[in-house]
C-alpha atoms as a PDB file:
ATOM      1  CA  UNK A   1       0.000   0.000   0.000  1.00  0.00           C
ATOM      2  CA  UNK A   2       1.421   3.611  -0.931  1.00  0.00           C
ATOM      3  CA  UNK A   3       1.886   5.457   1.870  1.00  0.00           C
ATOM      4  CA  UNK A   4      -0.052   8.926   1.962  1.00  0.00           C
ATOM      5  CA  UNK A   5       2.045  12.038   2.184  1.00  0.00           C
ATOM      6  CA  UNK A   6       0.548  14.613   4.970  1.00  0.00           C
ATOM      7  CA  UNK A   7       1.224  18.421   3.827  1.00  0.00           C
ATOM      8  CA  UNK A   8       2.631  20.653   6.475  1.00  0.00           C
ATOM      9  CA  UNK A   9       0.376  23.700   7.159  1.00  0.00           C
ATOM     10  CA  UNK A  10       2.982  26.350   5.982  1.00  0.00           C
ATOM     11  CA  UNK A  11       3.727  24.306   2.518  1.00  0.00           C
ATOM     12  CA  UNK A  12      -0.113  23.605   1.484  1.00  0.00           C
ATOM     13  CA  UNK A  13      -0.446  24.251  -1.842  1.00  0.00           C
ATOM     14  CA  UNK A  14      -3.585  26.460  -2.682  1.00  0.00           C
ATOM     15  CA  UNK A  15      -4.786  23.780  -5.091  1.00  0.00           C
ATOM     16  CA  UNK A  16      -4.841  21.278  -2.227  1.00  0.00           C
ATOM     17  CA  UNK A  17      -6.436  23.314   0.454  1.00  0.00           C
ATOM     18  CA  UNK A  18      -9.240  24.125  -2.252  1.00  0.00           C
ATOM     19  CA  UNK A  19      -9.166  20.373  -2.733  1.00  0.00           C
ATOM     20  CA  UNK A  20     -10.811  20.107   1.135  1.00  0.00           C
ATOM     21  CA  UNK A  21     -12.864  22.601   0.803  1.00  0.00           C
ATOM     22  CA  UNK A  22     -14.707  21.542  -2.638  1.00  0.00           C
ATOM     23  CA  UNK A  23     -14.510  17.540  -0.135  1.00  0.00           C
ATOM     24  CA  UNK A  24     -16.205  19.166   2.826  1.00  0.00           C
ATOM     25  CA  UNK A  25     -19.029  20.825   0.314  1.00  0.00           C
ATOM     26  CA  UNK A  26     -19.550  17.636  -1.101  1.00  0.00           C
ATOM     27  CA  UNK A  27     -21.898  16.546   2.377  1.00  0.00           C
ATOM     28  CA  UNK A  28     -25.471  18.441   2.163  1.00  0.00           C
ATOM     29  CA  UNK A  29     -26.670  20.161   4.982  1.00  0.00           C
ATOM     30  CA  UNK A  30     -30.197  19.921   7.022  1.00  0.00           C
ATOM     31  CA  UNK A  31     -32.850  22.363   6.114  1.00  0.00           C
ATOM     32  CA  UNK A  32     -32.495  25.957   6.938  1.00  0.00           C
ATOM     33  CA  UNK A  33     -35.414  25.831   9.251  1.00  0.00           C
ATOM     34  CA  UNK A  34     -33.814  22.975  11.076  1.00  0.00           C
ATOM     35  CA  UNK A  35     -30.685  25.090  11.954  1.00  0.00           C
ATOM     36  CA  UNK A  36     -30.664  27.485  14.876  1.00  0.00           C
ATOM     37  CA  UNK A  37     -32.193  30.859  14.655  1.00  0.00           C
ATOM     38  CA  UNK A  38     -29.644  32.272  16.636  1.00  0.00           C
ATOM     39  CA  UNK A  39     -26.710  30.638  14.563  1.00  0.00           C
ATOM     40  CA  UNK A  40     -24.800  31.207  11.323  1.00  0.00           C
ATOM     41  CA  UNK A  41     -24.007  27.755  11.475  1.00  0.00           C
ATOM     42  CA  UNK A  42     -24.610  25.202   8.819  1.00  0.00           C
ATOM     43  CA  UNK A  43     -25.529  21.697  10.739  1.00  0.00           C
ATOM     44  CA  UNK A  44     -24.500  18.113   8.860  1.00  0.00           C
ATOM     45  CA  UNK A  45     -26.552  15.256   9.910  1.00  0.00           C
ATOM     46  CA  UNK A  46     -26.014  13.219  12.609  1.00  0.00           C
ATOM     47  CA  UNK A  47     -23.953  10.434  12.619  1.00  0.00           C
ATOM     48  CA  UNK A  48     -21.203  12.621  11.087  1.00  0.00           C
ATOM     49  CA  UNK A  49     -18.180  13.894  12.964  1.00  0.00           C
ATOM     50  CA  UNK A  50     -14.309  15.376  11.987  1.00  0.00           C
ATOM     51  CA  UNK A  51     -12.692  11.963  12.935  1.00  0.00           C
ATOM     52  CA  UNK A  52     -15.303  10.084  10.245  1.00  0.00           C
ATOM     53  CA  UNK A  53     -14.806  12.932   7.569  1.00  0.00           C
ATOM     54  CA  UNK A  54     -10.785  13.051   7.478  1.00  0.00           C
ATOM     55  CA  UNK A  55     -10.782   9.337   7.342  1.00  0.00           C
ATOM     56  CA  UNK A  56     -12.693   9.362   4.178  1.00  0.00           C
ATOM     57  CA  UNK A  57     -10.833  12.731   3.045  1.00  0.00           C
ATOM     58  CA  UNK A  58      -7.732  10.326   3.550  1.00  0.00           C
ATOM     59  CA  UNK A  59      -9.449   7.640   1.275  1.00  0.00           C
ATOM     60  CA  UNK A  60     -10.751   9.999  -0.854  1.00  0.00           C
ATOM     61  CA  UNK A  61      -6.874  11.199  -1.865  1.00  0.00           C
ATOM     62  CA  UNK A  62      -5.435   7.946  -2.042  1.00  0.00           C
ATOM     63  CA  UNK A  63      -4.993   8.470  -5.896  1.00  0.00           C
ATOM     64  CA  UNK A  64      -2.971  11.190  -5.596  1.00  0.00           C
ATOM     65  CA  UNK A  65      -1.099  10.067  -2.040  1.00  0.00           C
ATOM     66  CA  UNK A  66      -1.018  14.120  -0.905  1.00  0.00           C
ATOM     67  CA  UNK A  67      -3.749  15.272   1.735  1.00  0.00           C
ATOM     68  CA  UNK A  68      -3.091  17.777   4.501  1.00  0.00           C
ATOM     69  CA  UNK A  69      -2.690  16.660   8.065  1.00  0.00           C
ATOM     70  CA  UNK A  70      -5.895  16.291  10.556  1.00  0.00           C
ATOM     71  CA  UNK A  71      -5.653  19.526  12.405  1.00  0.00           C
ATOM     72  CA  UNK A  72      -5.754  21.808   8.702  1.00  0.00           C
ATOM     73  CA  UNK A  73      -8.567  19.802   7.815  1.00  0.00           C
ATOM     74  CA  UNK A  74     -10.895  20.794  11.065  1.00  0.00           C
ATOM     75  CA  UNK A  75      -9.200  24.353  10.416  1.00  0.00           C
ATOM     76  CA  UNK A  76     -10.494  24.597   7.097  1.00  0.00           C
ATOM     77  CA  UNK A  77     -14.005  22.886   7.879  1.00  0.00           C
ATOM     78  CA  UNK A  78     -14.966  25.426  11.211  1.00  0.00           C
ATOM     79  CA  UNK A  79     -14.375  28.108   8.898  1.00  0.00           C
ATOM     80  CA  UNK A  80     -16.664  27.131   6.311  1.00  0.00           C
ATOM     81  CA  UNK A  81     -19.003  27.694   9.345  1.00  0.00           C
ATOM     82  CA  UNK A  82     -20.124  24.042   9.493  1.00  0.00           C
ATOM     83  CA  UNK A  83     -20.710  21.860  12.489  1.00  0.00           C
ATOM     84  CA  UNK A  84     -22.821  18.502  12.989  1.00  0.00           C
ATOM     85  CA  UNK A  85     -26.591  17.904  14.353  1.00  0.00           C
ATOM     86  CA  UNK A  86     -26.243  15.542  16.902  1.00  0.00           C
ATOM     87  CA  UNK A  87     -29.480  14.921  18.717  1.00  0.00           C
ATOM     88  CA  UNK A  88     -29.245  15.459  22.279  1.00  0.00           C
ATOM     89  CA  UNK A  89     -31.804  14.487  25.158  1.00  0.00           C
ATOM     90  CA  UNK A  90     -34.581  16.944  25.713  1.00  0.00           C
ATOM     91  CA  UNK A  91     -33.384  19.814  28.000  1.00  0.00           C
ATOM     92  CA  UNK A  92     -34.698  22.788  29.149  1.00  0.00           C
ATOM     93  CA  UNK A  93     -33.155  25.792  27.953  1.00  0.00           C
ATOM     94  CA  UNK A  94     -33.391  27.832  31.551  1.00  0.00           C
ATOM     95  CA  UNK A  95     -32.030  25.044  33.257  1.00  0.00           C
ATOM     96  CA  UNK A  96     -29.580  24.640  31.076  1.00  0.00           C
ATOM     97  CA  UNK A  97     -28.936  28.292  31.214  1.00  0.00           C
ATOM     98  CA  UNK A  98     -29.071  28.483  34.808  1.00  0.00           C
ATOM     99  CA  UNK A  99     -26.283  26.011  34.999  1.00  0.00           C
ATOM    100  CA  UNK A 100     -24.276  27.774  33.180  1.00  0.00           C
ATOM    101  CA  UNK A 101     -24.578  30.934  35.415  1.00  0.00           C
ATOM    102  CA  UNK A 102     -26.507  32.970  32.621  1.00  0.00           C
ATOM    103  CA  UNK A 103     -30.177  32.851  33.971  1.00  0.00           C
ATOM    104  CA  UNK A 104     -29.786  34.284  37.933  1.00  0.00           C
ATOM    105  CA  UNK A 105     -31.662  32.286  40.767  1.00  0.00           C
ATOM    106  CA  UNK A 106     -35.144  34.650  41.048  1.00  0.00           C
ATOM    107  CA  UNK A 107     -35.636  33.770  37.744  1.00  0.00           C
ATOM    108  CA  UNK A 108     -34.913  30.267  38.257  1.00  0.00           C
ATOM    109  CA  UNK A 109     -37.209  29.749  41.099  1.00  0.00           C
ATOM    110  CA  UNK A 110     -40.337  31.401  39.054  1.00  0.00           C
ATOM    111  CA  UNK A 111     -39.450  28.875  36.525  1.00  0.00           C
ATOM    112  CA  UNK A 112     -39.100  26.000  38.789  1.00  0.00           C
ATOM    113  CA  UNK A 113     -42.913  27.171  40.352  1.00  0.00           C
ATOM    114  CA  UNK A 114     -44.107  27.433  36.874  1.00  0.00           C
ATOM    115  CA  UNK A 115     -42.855  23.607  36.258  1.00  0.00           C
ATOM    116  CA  UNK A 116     -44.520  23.067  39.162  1.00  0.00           C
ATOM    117  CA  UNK A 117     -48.061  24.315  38.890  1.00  0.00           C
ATOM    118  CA  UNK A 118     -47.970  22.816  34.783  1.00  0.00           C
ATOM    119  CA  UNK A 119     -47.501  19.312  36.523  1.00  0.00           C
ATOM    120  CA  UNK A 120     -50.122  20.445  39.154  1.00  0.00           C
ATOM    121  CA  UNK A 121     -53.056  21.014  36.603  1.00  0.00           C
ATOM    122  CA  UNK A 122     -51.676  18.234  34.155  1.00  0.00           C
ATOM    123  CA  UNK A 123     -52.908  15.769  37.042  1.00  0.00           C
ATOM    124  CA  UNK A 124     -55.971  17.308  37.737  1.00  0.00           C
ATOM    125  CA  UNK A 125     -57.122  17.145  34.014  1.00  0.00           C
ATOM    126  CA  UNK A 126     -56.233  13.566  33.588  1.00  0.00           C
ATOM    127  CA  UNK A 127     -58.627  12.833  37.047  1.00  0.00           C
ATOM    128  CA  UNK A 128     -61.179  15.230  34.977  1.00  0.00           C
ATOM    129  CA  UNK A 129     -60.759  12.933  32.170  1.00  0.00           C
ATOM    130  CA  UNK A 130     -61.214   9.776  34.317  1.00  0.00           C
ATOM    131  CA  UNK A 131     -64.630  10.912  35.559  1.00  0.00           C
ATOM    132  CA  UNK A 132     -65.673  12.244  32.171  1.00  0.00           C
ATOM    133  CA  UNK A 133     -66.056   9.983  28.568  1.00  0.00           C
ATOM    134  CA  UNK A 134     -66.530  13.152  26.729  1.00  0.00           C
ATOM    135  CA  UNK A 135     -63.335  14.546  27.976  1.00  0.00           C
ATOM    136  CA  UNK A 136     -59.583  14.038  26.870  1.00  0.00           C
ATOM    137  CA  UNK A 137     -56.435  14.754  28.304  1.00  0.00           C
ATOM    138  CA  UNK A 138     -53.523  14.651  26.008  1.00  0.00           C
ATOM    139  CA  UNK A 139     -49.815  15.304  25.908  1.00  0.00           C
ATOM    140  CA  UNK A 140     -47.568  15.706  22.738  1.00  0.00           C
ATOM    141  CA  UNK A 141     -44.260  15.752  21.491  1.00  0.00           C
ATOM    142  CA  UNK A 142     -42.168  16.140  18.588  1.00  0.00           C
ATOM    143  CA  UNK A 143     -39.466  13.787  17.865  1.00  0.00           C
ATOM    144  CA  UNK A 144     -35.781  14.422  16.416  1.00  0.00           C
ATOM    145  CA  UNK A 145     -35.254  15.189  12.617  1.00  0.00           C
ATOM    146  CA  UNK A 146     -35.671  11.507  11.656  1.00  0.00           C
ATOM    147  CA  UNK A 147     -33.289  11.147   8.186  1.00  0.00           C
ATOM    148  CA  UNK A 148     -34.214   8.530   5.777  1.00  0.00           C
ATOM    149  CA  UNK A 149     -32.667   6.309   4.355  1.00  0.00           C
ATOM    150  CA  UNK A 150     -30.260   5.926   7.512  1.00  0.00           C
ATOM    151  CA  UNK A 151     -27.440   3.957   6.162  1.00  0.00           C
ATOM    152  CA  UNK A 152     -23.438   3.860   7.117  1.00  0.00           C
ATOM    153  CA  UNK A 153     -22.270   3.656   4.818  1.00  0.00           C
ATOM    154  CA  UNK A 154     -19.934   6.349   3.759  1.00  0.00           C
ATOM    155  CA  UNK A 155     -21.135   6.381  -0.125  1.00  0.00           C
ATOM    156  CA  UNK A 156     -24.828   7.484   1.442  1.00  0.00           C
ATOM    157  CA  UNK A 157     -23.550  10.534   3.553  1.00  0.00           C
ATOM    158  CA  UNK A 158     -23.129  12.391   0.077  1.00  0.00           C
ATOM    159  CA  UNK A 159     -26.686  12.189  -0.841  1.00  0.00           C
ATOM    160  CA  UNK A 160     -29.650  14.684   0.378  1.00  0.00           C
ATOM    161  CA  UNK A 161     -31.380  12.721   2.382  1.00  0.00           C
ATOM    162  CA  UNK A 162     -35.314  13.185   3.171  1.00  0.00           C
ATOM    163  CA  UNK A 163     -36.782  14.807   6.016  1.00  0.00           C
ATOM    164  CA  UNK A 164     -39.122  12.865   8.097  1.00  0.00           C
ATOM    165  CA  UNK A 165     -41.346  14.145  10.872  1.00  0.00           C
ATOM    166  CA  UNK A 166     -42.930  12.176  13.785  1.00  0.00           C
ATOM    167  CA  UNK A 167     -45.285  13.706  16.294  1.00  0.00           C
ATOM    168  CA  UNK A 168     -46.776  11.702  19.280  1.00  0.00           C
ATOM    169  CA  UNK A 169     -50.200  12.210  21.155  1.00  0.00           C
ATOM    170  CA  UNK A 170     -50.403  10.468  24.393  1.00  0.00           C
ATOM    171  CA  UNK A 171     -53.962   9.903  25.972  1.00  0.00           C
ATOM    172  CA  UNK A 172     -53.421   9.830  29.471  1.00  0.00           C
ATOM    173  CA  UNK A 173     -56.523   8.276  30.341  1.00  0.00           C
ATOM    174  CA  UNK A 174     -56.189   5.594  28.067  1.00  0.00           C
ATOM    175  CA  UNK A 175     -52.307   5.054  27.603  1.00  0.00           C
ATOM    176  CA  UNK A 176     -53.010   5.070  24.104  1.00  0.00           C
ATOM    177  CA  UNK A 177     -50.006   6.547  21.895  1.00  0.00           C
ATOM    178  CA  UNK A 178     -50.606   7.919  18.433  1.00  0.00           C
ATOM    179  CA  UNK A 179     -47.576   8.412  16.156  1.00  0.00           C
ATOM    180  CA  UNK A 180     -48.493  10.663  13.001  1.00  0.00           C
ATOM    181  CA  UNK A 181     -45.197  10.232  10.312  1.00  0.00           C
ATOM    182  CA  UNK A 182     -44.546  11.904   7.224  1.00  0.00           C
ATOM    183  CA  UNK A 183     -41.938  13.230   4.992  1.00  0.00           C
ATOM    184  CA  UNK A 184     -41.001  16.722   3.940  1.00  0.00           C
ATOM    185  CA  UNK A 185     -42.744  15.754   0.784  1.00  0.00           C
ATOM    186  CA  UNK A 186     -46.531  15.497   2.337  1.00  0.00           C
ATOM    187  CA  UNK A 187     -45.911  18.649   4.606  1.00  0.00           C
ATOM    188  CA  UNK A 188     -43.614  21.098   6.748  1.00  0.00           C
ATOM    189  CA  UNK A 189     -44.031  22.261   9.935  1.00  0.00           C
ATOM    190  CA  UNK A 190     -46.229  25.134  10.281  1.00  0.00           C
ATOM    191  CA  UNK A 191     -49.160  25.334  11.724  1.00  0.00           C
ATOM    192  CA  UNK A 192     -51.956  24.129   9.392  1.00  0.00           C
ATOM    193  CA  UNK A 193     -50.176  20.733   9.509  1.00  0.00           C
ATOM    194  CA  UNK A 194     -50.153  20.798  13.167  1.00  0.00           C
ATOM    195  CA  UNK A 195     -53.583  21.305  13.038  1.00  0.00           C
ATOM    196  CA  UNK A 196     -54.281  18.869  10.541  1.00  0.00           C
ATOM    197  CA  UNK A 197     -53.416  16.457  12.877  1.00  0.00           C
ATOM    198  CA  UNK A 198     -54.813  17.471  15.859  1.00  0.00           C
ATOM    199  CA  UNK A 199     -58.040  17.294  13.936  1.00  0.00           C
ATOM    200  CA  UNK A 200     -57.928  13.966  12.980  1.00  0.00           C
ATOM    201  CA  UNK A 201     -57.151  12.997  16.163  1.00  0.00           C
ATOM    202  CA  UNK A 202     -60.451  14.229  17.546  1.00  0.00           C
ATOM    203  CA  UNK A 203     -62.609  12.515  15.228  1.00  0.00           C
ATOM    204  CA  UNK A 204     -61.028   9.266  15.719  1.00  0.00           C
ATOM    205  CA  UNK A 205     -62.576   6.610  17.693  1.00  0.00           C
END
């Protein structure tokens, strides 16, 4: 096997460092309206990361056996104002804030009263709903950006993927969970589709 020749920083030829950046804008990115509001960032789907990337940058220039060393590649890719969407768990953004020191303690405490009186009246509906047929109690949520098809393979990160959506109801008289799924093709994610499927939800049985 040839061995690969890594390119100082200070003796990258312009060709080559164009060479990474034409790589890097090979991977599509999510949906603007996926991306934070507050960003300038570009997001990659998840399941991408530097370490994955370079390795099949490294592949990638086998032909030629010239690529430029790990730490000008993640240079060059962070200022193409890129980074990756990796789900995380649920979190609350004052907690999170609070944590962090930027959200002071009175503000904190209404917050943690508010959480408390929305648990409060989410029990009493669901014993209104228990003494009344006619009345339901239900809680929602929105999954993750749910990519399809979700492969490994390294071929498939260079395709647009599509968009799919997932949005739970949970009766909490009943237990019963309804999942409603579809794909950036059928619909988006303002509010007539929202309501779309809150209305079939009533009507069903």
């Amino acid at each position: 096997m040839a061995m690969l020749e890594e390119l100082p920083a200070n003796k990258t030829p312009k060709d080559i460092m164009e060479q990474v950046i034409q790589f890097i804008k090979q991977f599509p990115t999510l949906p603007l309206h996926y991306c934070r509001k507050d960003s300038k960032l570009l997001y990659l789907e998840p399941g991408l990361s530097l370490s994955k990337m370079y390795t099949m940058y490294t592949e990638d220039t086998a032909i030629n056996h010239k690529h430029v060393s790990k730490k000008i590649f993640d240079k060059i890719f962070h200022s193409l104002d890129l980074s990756f969407n990796n789900p995380r768990k649920d979190q609350c953004d004052t907690c999170v804030a609070y944590k962090q020191g930027s959200v002071d303690s009175v503000s904190f405490q209404e917050h943690i009263e508010m959480k408390d009186r929305a648990h409060h009246f989410k029990a009493l509906d669901k014993e209104l709903a228990a003494e009344n047929d006619t009345l339901k109690v239900v809680t929602m949520d929105m999954q993750q950006l749910l990519l399809c098809p979700k492969s490994f393979a390294s071929a498939v990160y260079y395709k647009r993927k599509l968009s799919v959506h997932n949005l739970t109801l949970y009766d909490l008289k009943s237990k019963d969970v309804f999942c409603y799924l579809w794909h950036e093709g059928q619909g988006g994610l303002d509010s007539d589709e929202f309501a779309s499927k809150f209305g079939f939800f009533a009507i069903c049985p």
